[in-house]
C-alpha atoms as a PDB file:
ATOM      1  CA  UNK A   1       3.377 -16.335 -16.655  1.00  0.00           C
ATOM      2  CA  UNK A   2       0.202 -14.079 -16.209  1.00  0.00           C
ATOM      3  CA  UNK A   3      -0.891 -15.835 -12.846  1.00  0.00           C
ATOM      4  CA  UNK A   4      -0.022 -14.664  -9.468  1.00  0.00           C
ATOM      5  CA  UNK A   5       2.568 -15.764  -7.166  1.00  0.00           C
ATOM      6  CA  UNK A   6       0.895 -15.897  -3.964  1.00  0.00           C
ATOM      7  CA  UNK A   7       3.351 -13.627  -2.830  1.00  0.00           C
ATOM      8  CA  UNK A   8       2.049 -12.964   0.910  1.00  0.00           C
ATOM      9  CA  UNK A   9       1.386  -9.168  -0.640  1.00  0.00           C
ATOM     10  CA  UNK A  10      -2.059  -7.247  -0.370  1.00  0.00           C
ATOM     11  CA  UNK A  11      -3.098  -4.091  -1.412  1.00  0.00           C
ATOM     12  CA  UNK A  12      -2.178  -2.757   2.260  1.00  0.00           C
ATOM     13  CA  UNK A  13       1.357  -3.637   1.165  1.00  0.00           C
ATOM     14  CA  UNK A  14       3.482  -0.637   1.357  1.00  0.00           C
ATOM     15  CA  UNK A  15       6.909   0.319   0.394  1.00  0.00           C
ATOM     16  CA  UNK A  16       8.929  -0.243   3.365  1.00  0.00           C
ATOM     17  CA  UNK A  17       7.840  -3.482   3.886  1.00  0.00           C
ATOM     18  CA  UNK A  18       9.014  -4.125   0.132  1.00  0.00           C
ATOM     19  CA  UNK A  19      12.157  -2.776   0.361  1.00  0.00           C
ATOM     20  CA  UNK A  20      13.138  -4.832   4.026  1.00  0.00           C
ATOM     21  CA  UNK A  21      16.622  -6.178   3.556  1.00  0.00           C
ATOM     22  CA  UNK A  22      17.480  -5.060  -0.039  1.00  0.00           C
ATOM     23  CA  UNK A  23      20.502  -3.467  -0.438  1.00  0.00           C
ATOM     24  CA  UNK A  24      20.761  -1.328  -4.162  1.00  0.00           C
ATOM     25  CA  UNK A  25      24.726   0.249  -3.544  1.00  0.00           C
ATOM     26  CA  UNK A  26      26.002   0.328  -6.367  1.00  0.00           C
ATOM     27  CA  UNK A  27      22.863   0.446  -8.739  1.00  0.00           C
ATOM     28  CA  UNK A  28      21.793   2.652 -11.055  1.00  0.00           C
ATOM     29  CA  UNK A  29      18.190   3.712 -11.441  1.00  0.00           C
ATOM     30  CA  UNK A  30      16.385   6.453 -13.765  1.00  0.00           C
ATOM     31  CA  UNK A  31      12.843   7.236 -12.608  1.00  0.00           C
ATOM     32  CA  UNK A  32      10.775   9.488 -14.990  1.00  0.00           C
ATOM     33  CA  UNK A  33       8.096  11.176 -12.635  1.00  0.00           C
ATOM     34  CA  UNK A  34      10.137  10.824  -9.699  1.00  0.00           C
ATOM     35  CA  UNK A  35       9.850  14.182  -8.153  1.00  0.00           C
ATOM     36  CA  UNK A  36       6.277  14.014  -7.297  1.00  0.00           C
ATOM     37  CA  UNK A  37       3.365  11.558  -6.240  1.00  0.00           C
ATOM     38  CA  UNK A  38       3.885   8.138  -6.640  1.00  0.00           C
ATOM     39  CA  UNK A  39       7.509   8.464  -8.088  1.00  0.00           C
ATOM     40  CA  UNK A  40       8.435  10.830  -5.424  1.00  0.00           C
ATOM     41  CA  UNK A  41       7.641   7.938  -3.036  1.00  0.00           C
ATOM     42  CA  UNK A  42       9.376   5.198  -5.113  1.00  0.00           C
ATOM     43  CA  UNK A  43      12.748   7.717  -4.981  1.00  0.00           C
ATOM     44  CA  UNK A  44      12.946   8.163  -1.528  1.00  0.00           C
ATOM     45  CA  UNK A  45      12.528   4.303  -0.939  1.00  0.00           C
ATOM     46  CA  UNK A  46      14.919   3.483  -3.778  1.00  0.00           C
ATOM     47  CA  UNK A  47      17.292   5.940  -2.534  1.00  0.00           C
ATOM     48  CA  UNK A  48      17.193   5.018   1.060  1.00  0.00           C
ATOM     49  CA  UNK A  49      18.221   1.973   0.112  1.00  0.00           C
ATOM     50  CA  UNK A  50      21.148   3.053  -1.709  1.00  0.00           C
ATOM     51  CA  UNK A  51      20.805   3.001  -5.432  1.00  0.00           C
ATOM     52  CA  UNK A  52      22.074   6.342  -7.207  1.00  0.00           C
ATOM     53  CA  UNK A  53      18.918   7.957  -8.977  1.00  0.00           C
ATOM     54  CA  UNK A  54      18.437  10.185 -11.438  1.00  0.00           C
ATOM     55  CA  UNK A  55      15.660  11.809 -12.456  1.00  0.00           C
ATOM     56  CA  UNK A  56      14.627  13.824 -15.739  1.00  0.00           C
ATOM     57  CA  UNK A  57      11.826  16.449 -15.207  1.00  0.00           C
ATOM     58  CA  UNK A  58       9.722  19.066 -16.940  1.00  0.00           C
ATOM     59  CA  UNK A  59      10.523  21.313 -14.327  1.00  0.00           C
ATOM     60  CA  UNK A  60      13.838  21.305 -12.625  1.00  0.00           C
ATOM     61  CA  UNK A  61      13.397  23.960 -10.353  1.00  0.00           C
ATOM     62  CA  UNK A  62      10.276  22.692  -9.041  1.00  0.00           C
ATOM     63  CA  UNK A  63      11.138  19.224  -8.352  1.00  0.00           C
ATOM     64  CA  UNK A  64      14.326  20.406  -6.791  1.00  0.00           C
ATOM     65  CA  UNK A  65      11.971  21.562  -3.815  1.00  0.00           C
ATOM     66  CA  UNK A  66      10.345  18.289  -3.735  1.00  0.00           C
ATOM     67  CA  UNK A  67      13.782  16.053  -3.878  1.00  0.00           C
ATOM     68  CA  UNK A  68      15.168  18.532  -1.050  1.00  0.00           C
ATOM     69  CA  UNK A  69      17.164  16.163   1.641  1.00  0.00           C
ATOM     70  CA  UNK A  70      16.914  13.058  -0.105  1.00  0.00           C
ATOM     71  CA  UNK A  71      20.346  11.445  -0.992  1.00  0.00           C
ATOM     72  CA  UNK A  72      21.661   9.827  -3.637  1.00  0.00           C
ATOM     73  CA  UNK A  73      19.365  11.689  -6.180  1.00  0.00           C
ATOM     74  CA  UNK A  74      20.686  13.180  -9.252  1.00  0.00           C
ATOM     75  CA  UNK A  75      18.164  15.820 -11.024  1.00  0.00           C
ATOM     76  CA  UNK A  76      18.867  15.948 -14.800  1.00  0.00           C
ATOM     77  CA  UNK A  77      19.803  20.089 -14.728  1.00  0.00           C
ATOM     78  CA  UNK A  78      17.111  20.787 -18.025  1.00  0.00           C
ATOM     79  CA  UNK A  79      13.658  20.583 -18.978  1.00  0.00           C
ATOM     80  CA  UNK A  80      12.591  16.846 -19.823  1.00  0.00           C
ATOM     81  CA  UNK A  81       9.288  17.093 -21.806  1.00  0.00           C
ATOM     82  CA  UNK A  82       7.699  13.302 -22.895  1.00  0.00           C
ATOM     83  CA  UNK A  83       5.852  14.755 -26.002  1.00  0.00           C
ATOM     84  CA  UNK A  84       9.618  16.545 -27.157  1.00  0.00           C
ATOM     85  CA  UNK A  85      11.440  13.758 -28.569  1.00  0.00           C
ATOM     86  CA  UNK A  86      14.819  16.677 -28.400  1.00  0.00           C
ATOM     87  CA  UNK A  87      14.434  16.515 -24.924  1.00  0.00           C
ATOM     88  CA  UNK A  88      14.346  12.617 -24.679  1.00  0.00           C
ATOM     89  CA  UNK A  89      17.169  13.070 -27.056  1.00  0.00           C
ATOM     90  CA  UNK A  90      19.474  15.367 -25.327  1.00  0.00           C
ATOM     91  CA  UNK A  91      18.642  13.611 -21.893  1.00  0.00           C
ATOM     92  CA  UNK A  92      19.725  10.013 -23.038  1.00  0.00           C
ATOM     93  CA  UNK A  93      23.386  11.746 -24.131  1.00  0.00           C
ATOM     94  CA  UNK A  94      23.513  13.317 -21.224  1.00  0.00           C
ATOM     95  CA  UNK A  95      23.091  10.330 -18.789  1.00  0.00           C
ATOM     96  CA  UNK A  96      25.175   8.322 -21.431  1.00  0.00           C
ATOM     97  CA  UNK A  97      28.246  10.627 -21.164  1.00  0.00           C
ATOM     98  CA  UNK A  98      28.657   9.438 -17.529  1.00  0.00           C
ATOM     99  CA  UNK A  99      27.431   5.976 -17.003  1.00  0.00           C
ATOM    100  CA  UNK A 100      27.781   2.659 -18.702  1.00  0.00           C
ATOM    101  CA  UNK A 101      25.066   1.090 -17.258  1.00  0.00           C
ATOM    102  CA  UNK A 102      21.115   1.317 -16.052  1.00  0.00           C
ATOM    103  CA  UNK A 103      20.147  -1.207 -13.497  1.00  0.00           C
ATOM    104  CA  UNK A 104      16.397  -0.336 -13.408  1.00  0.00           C
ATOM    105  CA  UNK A 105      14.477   2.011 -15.898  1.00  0.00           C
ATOM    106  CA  UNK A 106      10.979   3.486 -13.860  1.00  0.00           C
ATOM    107  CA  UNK A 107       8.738   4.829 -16.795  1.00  0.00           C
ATOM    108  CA  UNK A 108       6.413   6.179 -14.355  1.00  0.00           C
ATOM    109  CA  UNK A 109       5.570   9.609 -15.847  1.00  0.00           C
ATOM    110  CA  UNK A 110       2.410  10.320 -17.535  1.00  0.00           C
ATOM    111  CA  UNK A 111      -0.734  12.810 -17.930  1.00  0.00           C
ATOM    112  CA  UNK A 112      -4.545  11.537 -17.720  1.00  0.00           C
ATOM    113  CA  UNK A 113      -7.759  12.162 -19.030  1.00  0.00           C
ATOM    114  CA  UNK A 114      -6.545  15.729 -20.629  1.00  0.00           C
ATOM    115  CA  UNK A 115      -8.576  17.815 -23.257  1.00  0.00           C
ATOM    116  CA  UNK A 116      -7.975  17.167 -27.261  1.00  0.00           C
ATOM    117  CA  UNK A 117      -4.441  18.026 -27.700  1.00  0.00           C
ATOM    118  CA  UNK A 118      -1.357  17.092 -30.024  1.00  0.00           C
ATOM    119  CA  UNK A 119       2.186  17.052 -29.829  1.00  0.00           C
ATOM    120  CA  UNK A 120       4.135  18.962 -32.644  1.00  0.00           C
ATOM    121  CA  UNK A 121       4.405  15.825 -34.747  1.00  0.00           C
ATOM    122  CA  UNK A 122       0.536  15.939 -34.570  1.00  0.00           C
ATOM    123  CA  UNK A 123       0.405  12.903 -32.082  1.00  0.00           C
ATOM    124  CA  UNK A 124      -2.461  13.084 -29.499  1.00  0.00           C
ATOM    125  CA  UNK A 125      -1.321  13.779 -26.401  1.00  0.00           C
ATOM    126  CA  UNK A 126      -1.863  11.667 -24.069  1.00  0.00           C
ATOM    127  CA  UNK A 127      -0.984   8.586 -26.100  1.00  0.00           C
ATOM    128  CA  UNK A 128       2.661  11.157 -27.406  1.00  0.00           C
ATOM    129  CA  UNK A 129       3.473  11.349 -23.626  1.00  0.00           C
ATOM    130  CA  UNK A 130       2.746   8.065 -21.796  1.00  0.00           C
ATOM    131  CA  UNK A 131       3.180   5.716 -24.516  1.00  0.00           C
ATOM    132  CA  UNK A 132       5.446   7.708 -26.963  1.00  0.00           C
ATOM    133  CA  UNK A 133       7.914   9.469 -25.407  1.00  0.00           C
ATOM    134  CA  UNK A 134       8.855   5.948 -22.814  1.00  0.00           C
ATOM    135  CA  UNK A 135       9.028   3.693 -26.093  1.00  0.00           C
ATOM    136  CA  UNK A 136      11.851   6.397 -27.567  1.00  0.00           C
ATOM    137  CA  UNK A 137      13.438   6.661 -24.156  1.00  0.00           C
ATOM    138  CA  UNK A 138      13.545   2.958 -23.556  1.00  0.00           C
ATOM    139  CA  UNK A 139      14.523   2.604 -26.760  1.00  0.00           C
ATOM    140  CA  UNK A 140      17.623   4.872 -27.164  1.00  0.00           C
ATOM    141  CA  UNK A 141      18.847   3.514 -23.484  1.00  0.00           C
ATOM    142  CA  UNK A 142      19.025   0.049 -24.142  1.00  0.00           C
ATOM    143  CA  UNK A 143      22.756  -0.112 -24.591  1.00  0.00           C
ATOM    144  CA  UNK A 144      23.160   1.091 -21.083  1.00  0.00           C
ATOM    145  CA  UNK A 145      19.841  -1.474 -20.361  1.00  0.00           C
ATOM    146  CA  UNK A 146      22.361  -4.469 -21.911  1.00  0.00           C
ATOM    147  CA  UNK A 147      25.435  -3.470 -19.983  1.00  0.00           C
ATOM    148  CA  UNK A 148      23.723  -3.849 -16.526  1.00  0.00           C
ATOM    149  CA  UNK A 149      23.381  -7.971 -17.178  1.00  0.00           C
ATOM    150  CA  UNK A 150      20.295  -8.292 -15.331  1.00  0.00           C
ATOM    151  CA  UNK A 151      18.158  -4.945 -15.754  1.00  0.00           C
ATOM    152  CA  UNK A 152      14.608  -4.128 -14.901  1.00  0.00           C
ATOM    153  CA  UNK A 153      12.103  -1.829 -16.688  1.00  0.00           C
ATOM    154  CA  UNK A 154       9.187  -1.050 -14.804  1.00  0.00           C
ATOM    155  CA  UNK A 155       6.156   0.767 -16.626  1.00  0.00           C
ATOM    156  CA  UNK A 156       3.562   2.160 -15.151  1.00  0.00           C
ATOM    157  CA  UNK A 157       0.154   1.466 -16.548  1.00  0.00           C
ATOM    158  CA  UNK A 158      -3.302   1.624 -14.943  1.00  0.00           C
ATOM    159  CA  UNK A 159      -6.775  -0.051 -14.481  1.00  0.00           C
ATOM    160  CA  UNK A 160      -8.025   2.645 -16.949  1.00  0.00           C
ATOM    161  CA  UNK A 161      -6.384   0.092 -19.822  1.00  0.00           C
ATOM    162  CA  UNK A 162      -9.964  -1.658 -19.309  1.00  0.00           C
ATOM    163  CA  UNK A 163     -11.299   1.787 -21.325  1.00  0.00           C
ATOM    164  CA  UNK A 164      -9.880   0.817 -24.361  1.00  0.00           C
ATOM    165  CA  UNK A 165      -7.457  -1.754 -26.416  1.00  0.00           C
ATOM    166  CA  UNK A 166      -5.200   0.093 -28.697  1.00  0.00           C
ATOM    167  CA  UNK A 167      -6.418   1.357 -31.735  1.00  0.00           C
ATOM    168  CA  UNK A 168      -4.261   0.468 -34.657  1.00  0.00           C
ATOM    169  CA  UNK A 169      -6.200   1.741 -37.051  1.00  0.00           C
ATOM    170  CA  UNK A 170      -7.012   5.388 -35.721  1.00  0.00           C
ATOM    171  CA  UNK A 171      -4.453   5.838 -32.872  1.00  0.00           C
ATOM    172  CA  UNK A 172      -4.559   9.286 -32.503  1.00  0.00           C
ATOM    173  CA  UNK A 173      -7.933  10.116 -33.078  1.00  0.00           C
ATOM    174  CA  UNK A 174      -7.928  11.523 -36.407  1.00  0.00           C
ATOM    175  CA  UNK A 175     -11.309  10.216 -37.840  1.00  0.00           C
ATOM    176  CA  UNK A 176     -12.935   9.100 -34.331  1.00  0.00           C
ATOM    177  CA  UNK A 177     -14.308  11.250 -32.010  1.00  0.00           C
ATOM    178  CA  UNK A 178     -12.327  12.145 -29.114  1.00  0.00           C
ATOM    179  CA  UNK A 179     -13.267  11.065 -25.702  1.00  0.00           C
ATOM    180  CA  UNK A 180     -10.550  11.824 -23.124  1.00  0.00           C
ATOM    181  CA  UNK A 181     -10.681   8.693 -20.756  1.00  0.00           C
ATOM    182  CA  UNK A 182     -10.745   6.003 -24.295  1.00  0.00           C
ATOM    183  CA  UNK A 183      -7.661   8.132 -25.185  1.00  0.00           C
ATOM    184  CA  UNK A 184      -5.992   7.650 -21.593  1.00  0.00           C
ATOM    185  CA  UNK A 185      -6.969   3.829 -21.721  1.00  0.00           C
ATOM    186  CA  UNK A 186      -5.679   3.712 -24.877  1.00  0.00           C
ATOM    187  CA  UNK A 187      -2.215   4.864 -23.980  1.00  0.00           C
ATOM    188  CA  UNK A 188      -1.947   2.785 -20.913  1.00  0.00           C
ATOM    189  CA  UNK A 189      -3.052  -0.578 -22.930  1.00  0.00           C
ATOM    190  CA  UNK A 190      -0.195   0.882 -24.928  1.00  0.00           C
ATOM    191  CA  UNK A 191       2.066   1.424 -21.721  1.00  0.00           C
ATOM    192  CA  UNK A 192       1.523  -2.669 -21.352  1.00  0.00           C
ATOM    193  CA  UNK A 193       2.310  -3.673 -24.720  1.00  0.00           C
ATOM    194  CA  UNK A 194       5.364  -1.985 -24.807  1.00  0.00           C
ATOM    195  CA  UNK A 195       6.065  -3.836 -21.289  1.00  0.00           C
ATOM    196  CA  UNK A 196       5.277  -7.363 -23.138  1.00  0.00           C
ATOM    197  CA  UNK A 197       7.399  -6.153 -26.256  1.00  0.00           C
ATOM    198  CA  UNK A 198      10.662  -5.209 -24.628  1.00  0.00           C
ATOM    199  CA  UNK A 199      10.397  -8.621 -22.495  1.00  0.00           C
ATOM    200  CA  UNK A 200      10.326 -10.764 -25.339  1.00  0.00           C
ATOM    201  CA  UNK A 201      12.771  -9.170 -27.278  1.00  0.00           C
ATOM    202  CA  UNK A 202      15.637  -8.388 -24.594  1.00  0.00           C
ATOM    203  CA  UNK A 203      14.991 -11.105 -21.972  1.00  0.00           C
ATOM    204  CA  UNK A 204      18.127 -12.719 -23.941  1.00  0.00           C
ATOM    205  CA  UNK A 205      19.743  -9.681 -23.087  1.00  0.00           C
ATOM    206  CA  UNK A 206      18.648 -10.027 -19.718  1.00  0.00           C
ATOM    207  CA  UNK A 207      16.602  -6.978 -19.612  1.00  0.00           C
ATOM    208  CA  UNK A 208      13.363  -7.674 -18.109  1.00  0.00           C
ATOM    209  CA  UNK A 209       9.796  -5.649 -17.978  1.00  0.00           C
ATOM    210  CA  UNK A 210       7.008  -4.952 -15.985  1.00  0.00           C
ATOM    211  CA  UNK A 211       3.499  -3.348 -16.171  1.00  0.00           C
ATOM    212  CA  UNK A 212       2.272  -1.770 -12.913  1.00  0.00           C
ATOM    213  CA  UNK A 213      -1.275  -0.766 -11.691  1.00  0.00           C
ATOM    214  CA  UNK A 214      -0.346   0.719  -9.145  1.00  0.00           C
ATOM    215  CA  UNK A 215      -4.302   1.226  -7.969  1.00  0.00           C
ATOM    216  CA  UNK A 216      -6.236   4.525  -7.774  1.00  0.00           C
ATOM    217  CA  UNK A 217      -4.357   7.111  -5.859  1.00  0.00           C
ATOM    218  CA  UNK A 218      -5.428  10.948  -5.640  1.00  0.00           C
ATOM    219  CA  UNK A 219      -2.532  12.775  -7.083  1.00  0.00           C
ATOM    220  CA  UNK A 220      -1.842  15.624  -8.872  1.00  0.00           C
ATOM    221  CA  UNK A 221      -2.185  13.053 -11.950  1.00  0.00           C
ATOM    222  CA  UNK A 222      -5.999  14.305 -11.541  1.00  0.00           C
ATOM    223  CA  UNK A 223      -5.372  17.606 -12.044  1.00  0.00           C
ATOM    224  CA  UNK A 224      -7.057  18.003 -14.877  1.00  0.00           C
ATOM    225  CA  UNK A 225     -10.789  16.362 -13.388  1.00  0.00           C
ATOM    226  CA  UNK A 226     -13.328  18.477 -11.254  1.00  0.00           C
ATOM    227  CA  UNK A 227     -14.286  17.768  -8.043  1.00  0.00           C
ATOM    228  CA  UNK A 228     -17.415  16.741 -10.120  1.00  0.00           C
ATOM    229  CA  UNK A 229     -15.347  13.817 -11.509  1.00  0.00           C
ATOM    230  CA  UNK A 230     -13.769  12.995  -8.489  1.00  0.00           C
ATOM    231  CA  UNK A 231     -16.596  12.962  -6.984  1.00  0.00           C
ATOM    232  CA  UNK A 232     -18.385  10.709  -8.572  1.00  0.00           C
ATOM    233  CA  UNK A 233     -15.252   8.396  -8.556  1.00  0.00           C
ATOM    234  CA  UNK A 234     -15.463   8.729  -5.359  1.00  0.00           C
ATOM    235  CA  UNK A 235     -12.418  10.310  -4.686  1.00  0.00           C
ATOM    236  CA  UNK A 236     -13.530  13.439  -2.633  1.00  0.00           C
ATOM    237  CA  UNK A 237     -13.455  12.484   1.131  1.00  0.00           C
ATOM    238  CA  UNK A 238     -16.230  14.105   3.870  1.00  0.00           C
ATOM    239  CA  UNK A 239     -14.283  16.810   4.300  1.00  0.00           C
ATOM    240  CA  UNK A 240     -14.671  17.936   0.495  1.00  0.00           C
ATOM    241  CA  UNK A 241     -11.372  17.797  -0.408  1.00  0.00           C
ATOM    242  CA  UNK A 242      -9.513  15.283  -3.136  1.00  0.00           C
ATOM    243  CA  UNK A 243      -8.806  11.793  -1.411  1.00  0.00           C
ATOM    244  CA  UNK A 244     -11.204   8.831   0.161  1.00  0.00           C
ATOM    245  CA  UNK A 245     -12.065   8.522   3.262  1.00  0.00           C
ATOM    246  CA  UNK A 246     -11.463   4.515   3.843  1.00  0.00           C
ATOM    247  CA  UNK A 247      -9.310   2.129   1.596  1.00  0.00           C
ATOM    248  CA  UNK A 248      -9.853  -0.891  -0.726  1.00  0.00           C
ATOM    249  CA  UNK A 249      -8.267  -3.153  -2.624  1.00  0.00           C
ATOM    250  CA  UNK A 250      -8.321  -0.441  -5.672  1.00  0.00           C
ATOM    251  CA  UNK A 251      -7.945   2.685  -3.143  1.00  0.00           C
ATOM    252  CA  UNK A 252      -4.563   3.246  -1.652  1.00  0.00           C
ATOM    253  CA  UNK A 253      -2.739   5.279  -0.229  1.00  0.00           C
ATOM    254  CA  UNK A 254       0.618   6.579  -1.965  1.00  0.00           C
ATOM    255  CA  UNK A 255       2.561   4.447   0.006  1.00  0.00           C
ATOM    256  CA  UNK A 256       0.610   1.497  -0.739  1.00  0.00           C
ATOM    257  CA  UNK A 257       0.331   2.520  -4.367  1.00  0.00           C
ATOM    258  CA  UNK A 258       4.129   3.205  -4.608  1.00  0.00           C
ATOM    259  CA  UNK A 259       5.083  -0.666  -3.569  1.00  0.00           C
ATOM    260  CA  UNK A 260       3.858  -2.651  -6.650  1.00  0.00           C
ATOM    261  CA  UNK A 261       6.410  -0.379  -8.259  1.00  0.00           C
ATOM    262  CA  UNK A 262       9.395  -1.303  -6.039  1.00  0.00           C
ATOM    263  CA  UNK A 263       8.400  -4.537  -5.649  1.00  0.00           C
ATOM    264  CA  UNK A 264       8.677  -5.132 -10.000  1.00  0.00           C
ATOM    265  CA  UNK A 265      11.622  -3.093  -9.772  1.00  0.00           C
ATOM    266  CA  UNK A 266      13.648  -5.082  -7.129  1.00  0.00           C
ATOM    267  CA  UNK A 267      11.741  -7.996  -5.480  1.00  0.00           C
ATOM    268  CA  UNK A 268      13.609 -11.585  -6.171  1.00  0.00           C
ATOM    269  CA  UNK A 269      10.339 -13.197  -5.852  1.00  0.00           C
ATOM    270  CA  UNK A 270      10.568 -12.183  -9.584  1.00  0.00           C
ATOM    271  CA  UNK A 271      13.682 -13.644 -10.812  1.00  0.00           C
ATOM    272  CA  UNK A 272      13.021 -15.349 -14.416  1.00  0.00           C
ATOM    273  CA  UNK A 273       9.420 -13.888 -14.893  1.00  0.00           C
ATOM    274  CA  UNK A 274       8.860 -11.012 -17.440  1.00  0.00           C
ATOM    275  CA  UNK A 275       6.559  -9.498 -19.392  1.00  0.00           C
ATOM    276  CA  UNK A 276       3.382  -9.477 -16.537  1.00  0.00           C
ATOM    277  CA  UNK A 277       1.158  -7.092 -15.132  1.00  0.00           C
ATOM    278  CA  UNK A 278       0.958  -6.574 -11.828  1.00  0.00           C
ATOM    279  CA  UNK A 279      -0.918  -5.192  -9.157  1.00  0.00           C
ATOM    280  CA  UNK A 280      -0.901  -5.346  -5.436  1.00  0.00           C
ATOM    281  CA  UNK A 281       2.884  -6.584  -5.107  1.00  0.00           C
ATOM    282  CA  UNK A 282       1.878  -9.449  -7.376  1.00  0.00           C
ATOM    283  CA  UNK A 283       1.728 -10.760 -10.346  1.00  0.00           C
ATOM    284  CA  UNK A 284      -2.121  -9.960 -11.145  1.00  0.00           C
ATOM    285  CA  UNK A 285      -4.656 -12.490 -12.558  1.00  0.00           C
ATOM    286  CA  UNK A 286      -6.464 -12.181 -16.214  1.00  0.00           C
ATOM    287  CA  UNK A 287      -9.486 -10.525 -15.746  1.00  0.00           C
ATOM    288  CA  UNK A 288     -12.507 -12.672 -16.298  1.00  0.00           C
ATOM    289  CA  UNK A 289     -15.076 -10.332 -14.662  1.00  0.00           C
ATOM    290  CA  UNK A 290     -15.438  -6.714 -14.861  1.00  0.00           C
ATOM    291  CA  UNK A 291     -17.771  -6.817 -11.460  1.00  0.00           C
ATOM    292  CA  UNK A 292     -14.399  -8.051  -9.907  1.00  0.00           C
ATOM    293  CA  UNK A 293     -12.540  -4.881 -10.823  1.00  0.00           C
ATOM    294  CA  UNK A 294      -8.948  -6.939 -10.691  1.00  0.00           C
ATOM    295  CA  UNK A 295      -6.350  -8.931 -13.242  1.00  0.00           C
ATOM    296  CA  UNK A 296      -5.364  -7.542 -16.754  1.00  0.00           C
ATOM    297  CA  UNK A 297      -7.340  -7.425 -19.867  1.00  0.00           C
ATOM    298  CA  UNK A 298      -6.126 -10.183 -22.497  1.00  0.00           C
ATOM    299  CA  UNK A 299      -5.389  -7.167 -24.869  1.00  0.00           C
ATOM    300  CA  UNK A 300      -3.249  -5.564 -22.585  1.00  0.00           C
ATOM    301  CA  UNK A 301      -0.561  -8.393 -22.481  1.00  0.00           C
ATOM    302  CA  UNK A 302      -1.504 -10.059 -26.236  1.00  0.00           C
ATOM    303  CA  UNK A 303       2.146 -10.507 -27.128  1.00  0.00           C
ATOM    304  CA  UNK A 304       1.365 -10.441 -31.060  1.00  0.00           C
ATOM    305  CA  UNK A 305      -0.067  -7.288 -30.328  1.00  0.00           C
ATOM    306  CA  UNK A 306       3.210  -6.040 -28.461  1.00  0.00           C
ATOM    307  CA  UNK A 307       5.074  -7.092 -31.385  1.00  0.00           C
ATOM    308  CA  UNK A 308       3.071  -5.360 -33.782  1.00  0.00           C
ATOM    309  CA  UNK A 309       2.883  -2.517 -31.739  1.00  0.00           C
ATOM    310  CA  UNK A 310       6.903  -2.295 -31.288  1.00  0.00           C
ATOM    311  CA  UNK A 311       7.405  -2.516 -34.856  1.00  0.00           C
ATOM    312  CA  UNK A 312       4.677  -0.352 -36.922  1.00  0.00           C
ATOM    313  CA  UNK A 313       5.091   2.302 -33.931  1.00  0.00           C
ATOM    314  CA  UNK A 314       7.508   4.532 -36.395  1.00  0.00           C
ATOM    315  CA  UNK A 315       4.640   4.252 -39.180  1.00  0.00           C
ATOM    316  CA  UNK A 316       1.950   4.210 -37.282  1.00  0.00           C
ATOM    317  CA  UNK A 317       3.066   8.096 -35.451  1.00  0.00           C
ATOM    318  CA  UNK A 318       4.618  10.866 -36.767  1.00  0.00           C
END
């Protein structure tokens, strides 16, 4: 299925032109990172087109600022924490107490290319929060997932999944050196896996998955990079300040970054596909040619890899 569509998409496709003529009353949709950046944009566009949201934060009482005005969004009243399985824990029973179902399940959350650090199991951070913490949430709301009879799961990954494949034998960087951005690839190869894993498990279940590369987007996902960094990523404009200053197919705007998300999460042009990555509203292609800087890396989507993933996860973290 890893070929694309030919969808009529670019990367100058942006969320309102995605979401043209779908109606979502009546559907159910929990977005993890949904109070800022790109899944501030991808709740306001889900919203606006009538799903109910609700959205589990670290903070509450800053994303209430952010969500102010938007309707139909529900913001989970405590702290949500991706590297605290309690949290993930007590959020799940919470949402379960009131609803049934889950139409659509947005794993967008994440951190990137942060300093050594560790969860409380041990787990390195960045692989505890963006691969970790969405694999136990996924996990414990696949009930609900089941109940819906046609779900979505949307994950986001990233380009940065060309850094590394995942490490089975030295995940979290016990016994290999740390270098942030192998540990960030790492986690979003991971992201994908657990995309390709849930799809070929559940699709009889009719629960389908999605990886998303949503592009490069300056957000406060780069908090933790100097200017240096960005600027040698190009991602200070001429005015010296975080952003570009003209657009590509891999620079975007938030807009534009936001609608490869929406599009996995509710376009028909993907009825009966699963398990793909995707970029640009699209399924992407396999990437044959690093100069191209498109497609997916064949370890990324290796679905013998998801498996194995999936199942030696418990053993293979704390």
């Amino acid at each position: 299925m890893q070929q694309p569509l030919q969808t009529g998409n670019t990367a100058r496709t942006t969320t309102d032109e995605v979401i043209k003529d779908i109606d979502l009353s009546g559907k159910i949709i929990i977005i993890t990172g949904g109070a800022a950046g790109l899944g501030l944009e991808t709740t306001k566009t889900l919203a606006k087109a009538g799903a109910a949201i609700i959205i589990p934060v670290r903070n509450p009482a800053k994303a209430q600022a952010s969500l102010a005005g938007i309707s139909n969004v529900e913001l989970y009243p405590a702290s949500f924490d991706l590297s605290d399985r309690n949290t993930i824990k007590s959020f799940c029973q919470w949402f379960q107490k009131t609803h049934q179902k889950l139409d659509i399940l947005i794993n967008g959350a994440g951190i990137m290319a942060t300093p050594l650090s560790r969860d409380s199991f041990g787990n390195e951070l960045q692989i505890a929060t963006n691969y970790l913490g969405h694999f136990f949430l996924t996990k414990a709301l696949l009930p609900e997932l089941k109940n819906a009879n046609g779900a979505r799961v949307v994950h986001l990954t990233s380009r940065a999944h060309w850094f590394s494949p995942f490490h089975f034998e030295d995940p979290n960087f016990i016994d290999t050196p740390y270098d942030k951005w192998v540990a960030y690839g790492q986690s979003k190869t991971a992201v994908s896996l657990l995309s390709v894993a849930l799809d070929e498990l559940y699709k009889k279940d009719n629960i389908r998955s999605f990886a998303v590369h949503p592009g490069s987007i300056v957000t406060n996902l780069s908090h933790n990079l100097t200017d240096e960094e960005l600027s040698a990523m190009g991602a200070i404009n001429k005015n010296g300040e975080r952003g570009y200053d003209s657009y590509n197919n891999e620079h975007k705007t938030i807009k534009e970054g936001a609608a490869t998300i929406v599009w996995c999460a509710v376009s028909p042009q993907l009825a009966g596909y699963g398990g793909v990555y995707c970029e640009n509203a699209d399924i992407a292609p396999l990437a044959t040619d690093d100069s191209d800087r498109i497609g997916v890396k064949p370890w990324a989507i290796d679905k013998e890899a998801a498996l194995t993933l999936w199942e030696k996860t418990p053993h293979l973290f704390k």
